[in-house]
Protein backbone atom coordinates (compact mmCIF):
# COMPACT_ATOMS: atom_id res chain seq x y z
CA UNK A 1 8.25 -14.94 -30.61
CA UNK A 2 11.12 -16.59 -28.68
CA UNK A 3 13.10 -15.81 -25.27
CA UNK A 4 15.82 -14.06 -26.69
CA UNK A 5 13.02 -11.32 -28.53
CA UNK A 6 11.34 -11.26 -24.87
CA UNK A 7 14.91 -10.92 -22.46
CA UNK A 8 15.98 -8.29 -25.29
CA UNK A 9 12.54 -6.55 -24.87
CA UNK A 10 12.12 -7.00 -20.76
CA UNK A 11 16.08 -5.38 -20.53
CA UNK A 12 15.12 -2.32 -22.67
CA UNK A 13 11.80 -1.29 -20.95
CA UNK A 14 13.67 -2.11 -17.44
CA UNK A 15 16.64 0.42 -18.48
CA UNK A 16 14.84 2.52 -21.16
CA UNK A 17 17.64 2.55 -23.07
CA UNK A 18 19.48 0.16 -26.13
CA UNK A 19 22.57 1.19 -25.73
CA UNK A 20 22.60 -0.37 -21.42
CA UNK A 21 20.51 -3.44 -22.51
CA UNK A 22 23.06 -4.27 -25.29
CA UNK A 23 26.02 -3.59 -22.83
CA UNK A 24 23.81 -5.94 -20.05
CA UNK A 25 22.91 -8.66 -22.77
CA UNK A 26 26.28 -8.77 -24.13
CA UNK A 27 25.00 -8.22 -27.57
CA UNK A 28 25.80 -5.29 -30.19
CA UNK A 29 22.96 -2.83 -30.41
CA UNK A 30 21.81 -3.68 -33.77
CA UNK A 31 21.16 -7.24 -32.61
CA UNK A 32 18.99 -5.65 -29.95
CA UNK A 33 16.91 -3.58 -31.99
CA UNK A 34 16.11 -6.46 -34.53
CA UNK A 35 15.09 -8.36 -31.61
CA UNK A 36 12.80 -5.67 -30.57
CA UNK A 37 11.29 -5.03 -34.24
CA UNK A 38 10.74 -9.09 -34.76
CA UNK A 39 9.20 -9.19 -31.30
CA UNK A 40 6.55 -6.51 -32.40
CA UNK A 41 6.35 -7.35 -36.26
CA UNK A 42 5.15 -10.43 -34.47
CA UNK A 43 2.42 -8.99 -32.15
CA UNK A 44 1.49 -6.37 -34.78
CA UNK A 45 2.05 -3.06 -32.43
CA UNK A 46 4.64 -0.86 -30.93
CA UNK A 47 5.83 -1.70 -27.83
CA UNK A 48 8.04 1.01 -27.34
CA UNK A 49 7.45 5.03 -28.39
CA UNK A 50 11.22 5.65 -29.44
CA UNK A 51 12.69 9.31 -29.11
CA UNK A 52 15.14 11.19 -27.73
CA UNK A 53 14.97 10.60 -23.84
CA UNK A 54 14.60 6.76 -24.57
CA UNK A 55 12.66 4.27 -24.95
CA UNK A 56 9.15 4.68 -23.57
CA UNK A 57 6.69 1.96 -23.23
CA UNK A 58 3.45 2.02 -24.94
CA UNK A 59 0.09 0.97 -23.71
CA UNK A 60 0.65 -2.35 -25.09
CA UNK A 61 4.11 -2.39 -24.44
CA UNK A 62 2.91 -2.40 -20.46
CA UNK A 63 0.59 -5.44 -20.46
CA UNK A 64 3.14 -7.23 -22.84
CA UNK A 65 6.23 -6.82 -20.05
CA UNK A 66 3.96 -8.06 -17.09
CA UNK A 67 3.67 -11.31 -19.44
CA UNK A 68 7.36 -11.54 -20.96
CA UNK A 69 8.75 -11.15 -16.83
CA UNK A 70 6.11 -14.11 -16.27
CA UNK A 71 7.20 -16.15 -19.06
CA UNK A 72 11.31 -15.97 -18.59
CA UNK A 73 10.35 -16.70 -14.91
CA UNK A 74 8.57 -19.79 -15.51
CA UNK A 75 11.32 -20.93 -17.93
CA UNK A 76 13.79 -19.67 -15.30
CA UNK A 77 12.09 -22.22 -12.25
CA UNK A 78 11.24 -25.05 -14.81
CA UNK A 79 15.24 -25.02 -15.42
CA UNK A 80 15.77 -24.44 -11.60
CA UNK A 81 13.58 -27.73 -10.92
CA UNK A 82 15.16 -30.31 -13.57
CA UNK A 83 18.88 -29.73 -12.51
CA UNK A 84 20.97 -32.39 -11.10
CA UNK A 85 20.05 -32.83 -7.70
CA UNK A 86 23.72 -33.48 -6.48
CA UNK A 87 23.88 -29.75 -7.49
CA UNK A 88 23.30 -27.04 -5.57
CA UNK A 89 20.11 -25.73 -5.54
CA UNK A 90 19.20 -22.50 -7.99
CA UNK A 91 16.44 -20.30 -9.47
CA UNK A 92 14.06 -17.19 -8.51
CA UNK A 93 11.29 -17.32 -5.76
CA UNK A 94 9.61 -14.88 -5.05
CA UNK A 95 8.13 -14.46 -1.45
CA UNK A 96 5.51 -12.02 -0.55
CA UNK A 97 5.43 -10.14 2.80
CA UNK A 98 3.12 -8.65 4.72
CA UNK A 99 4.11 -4.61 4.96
CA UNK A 100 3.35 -5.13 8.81
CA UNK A 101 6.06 -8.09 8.93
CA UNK A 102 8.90 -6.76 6.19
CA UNK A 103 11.00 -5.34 9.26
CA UNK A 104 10.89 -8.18 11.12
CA UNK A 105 11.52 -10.77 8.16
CA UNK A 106 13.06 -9.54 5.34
CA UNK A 107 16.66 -8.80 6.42
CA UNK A 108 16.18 -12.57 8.69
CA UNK A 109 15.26 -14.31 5.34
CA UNK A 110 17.66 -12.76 3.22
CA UNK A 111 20.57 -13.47 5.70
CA UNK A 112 18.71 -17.38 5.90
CA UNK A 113 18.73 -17.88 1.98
CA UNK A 114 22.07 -16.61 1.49
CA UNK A 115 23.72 -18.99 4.02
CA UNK A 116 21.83 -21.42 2.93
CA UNK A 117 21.52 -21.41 -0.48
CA UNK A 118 23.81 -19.23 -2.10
CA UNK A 119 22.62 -19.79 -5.72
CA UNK A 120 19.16 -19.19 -5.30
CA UNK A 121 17.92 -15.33 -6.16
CA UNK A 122 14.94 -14.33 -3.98
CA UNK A 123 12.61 -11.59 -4.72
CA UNK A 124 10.77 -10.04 -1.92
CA UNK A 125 7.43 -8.32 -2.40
CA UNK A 126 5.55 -6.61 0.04
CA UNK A 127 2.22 -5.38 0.64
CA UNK A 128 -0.91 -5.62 2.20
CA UNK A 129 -3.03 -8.87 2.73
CA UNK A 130 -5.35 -8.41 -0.94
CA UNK A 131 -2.06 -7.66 -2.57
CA UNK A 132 -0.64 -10.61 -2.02
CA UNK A 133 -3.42 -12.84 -2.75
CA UNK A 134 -3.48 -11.51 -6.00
CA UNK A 135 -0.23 -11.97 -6.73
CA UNK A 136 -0.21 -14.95 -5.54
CA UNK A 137 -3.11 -16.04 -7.58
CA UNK A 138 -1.60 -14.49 -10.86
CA UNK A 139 1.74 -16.43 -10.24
CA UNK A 140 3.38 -13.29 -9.28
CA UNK A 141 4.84 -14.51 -6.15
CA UNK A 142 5.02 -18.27 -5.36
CA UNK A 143 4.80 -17.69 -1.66
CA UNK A 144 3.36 -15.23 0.76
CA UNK A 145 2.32 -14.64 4.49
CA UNK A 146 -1.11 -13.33 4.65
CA UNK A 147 -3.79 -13.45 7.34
CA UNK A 148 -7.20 -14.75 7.73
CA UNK A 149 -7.42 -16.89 4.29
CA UNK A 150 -8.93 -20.09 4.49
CA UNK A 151 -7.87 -22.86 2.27
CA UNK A 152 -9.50 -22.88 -1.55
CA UNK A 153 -8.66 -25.20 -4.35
CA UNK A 154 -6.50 -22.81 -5.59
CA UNK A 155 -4.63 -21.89 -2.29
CA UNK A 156 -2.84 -24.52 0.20
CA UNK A 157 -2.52 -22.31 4.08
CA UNK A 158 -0.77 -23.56 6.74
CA UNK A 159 -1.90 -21.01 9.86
CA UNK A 160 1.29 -20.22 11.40
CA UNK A 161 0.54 -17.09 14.31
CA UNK A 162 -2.49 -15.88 16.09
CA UNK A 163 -1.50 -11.90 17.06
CA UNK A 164 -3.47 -9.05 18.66
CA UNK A 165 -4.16 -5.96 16.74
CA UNK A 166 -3.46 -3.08 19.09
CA UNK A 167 -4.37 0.97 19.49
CA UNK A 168 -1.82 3.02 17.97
CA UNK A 169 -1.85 7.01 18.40
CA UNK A 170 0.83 9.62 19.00
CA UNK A 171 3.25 9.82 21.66
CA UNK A 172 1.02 12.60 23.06
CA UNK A 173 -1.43 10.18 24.13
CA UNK A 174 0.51 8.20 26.51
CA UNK A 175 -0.74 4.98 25.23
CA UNK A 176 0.55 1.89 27.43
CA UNK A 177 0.59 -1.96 27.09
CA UNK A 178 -0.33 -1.81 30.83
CA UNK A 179 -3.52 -0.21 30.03
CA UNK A 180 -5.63 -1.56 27.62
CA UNK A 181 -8.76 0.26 26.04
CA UNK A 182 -11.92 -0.45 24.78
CA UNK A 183 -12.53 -0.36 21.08
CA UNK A 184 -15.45 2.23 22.33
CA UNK A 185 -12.72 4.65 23.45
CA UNK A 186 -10.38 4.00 20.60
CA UNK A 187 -13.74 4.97 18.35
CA UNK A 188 -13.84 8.52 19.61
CA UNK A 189 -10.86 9.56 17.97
CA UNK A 190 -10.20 10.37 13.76
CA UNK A 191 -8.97 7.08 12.56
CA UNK A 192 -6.46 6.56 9.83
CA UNK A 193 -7.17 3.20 8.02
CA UNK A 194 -5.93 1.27 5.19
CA UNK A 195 -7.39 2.15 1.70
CA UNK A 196 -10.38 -0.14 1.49
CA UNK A 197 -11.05 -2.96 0.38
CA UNK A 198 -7.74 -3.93 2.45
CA UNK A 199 -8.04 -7.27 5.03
CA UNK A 200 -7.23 -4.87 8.03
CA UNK A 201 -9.77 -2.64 6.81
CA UNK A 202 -12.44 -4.83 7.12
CA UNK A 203 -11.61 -6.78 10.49
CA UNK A 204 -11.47 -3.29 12.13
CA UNK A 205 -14.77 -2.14 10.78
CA UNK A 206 -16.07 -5.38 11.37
CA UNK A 207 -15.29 -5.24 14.95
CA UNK A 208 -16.67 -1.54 15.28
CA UNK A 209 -20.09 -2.50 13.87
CA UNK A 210 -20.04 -5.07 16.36
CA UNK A 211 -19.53 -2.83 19.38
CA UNK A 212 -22.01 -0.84 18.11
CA UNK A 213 -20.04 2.38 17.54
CA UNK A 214 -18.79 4.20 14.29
CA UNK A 215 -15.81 5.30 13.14
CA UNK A 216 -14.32 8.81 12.42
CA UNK A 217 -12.19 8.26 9.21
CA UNK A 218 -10.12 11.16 8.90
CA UNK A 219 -7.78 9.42 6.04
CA UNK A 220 -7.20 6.39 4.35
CA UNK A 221 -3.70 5.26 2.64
CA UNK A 222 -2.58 2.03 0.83
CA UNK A 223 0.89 2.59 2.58
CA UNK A 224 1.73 1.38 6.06
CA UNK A 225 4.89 3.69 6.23
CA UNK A 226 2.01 6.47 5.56
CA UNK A 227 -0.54 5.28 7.91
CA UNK A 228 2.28 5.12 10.82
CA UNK A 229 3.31 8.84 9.81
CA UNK A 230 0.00 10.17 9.89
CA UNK A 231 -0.60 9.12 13.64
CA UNK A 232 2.95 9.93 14.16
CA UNK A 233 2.09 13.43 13.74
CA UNK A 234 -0.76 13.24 15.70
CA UNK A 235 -3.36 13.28 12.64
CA UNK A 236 -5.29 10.46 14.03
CA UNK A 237 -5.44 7.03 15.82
CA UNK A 238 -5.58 3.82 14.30
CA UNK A 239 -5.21 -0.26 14.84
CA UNK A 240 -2.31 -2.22 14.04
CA UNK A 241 -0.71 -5.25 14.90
CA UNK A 242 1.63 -4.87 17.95
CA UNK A 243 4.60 -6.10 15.18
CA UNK A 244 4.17 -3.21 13.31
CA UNK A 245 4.81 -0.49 15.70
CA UNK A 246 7.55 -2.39 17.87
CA UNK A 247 10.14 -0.24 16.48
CA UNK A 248 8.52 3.14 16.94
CA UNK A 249 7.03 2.41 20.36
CA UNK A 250 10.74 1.91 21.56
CA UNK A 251 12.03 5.04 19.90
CA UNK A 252 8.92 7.51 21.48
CA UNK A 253 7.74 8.23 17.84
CA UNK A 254 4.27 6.32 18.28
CA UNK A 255 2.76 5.28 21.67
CA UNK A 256 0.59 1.42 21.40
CA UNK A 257 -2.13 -0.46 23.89
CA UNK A 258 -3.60 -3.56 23.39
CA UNK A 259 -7.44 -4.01 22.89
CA UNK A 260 -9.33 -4.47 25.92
CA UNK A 261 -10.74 -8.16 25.87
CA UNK A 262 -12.31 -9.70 23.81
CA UNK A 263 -10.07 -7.59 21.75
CA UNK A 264 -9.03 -7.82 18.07
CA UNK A 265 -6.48 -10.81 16.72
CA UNK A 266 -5.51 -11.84 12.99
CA UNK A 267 -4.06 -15.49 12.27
CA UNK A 268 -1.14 -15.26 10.05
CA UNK A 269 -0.43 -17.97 7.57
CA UNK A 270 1.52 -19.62 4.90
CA UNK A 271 -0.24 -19.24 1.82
CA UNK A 272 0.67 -21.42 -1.79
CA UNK A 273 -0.95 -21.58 -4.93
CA UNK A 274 -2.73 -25.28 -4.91
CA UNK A 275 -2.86 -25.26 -8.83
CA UNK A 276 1.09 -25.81 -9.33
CA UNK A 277 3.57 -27.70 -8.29
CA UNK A 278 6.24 -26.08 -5.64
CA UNK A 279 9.72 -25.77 -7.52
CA UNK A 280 12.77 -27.33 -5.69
CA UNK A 281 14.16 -23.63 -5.02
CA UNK A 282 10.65 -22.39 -3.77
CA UNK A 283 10.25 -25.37 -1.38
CA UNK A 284 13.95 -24.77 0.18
CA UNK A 285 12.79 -20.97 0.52
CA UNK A 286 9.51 -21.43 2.17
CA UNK A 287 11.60 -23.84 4.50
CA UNK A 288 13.76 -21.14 5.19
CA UNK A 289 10.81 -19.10 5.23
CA UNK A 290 9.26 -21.03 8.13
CA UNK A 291 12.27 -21.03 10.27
CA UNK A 292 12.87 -17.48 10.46
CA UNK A 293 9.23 -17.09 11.47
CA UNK A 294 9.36 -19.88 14.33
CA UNK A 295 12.76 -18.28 15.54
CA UNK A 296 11.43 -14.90 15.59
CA UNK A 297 8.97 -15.88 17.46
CA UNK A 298 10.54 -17.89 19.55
CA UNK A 299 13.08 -15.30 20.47
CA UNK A 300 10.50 -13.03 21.96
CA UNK A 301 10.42 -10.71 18.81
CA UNK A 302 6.86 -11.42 17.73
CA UNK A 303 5.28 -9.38 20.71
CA UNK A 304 1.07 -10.13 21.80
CA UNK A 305 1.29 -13.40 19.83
CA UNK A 306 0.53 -17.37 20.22
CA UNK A 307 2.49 -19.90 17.80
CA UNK A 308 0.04 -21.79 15.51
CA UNK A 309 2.17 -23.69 13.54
């Protein structure tokens, strides 16, 4: 097994085809295909089932490209770190975001990264809080914002926001920041929550067990674009961060109050994996990272929150 077998492998099972991957590895088909047949003479399976709409993976063909995209991005940020450091700076980082944050971050950090440092790729990954610490943990992402972790040997945090998680429902409701409601009140309507065992799940229900009253689940999604639709419509209520819903509060498509006190808050942090070292690249992004977070913030765009960091 070598890393031209596993790039010539990863391209055909990303475009399902031989005849694009040779055209995208600059190589002639054949050369492709022998790559391909060495790569599983070697691992003693199939990793493709070959016929006449492509190249489809097999089972083992799956778990094998979760490893090979692992392995030519380690060899990727190991070449990234060992450069000449009077050159500019390049590799892949990948930075995970939470799905309430992306709209508020993504396009910032981008924009940052770019100006910055024009040679470095960045990969941005989004989902919920459990998500990301697995990825993070696999070495699928070598940065992430997450809330409520606690440092481990195996994760550095650096707590970076303290925000309040407010009531979100339909327009129809007439929810207002100038009024805020008791979790009590928010309880008596169907909820729509985040698929358990989600971070946001279990704050909420937390909190409700607390009070002392019960929630009606009416539906649960791992999708945050879902979630918001559902109460768009008016299928339910449910409790977000006041981040989240900026957008659609200002366009009448979802109506928002905060919590009455003591209300409901999350800490958002920096989370790193403590068992490796930061690349050059990754360091420069998380710096970039941590600017367009302070800035946002600082700009008034980060609404019901206190700066941590």
């Amino acid at each position: 097994m070598d890393l031209k077998q596993l790039r010539a492998f990863v391209t055909v099972a990303e475009t399902g085809n031989v005849t694009r991957a040779s055209a995208l590895l600059n190589l002639v088909q054949p050369a492709v295909s022998r790559q391909l047949r060495l790569l599983e003479d070697d691992l003693g399976t199939e990793l493709f089932e070959r016929g006449r709409h492509g190249m489809q993976l097999t089972a083992p063909g799956k778990a094998m490209l979760e490893y090979a995209r692992r392995i030519l991005d380690e060899v990727a940020r190991a070449k990234a770190e060992i450069q000449p450091t009077e050159g500019p700076v390049a590799g892949i980082v990948s930075i995970g975001l939470l799905a309430s944050t992306c709209d508020l971050l993504a396009t910032r950090l981008a924009a940052e990264v770019a100006r910055r440092h024009p040679r470095i790729r960045l990969r941005l990954t989004i989902g919920y809080a459990g998500h990301l610490l697995n990825w993070l943990e696999a070495g699928d992402v070598d940065a992430a914002l997450i809330y409520g972790q606690k440092e481990t040997p195996a994760l550095r945090v650096k707590p970076l926001l303290e925000e309040s998680l407010w009531a979100v429902a339909a327009p129809a409701a007439r929810l207002s920041r100038r009024r805020p409601l008791p979790l009590a009140r928010v309880a008596r309507e169907p909820f729509i929550l985040p698929a358990a065992p989600q971070g946001l799940r279990a704050v909420i229900e937390h909190a409700a067990t607390e009070a002392g009253v019960a929630l009606q689940v009416f539906a649960e999604t791992s999708a945050l674009s879902v979630q918001k639709e559902l109460v768009a419509q008016g299928h339910g209520w449910t409790i977000l961060p006041a981040v989240a819903v900026t957008q659609e509060v200002e366009r009448g498509t979802l109506s928002a109050a905060p919590l009455a006190a003591p209300g409901l808050k999350r800490t958002i942090v920096l989370a790193t994996p403590g068992s490796r070292q930061a690349t050059a690249p990754v360091r420069c992004v998380v710096d970039a990272l941590m600017h367009c977070v302070r800035t946002t913030f600082e700009q008034g765009h980060w609404p019901d929150a206190r700066w941590l960091g």
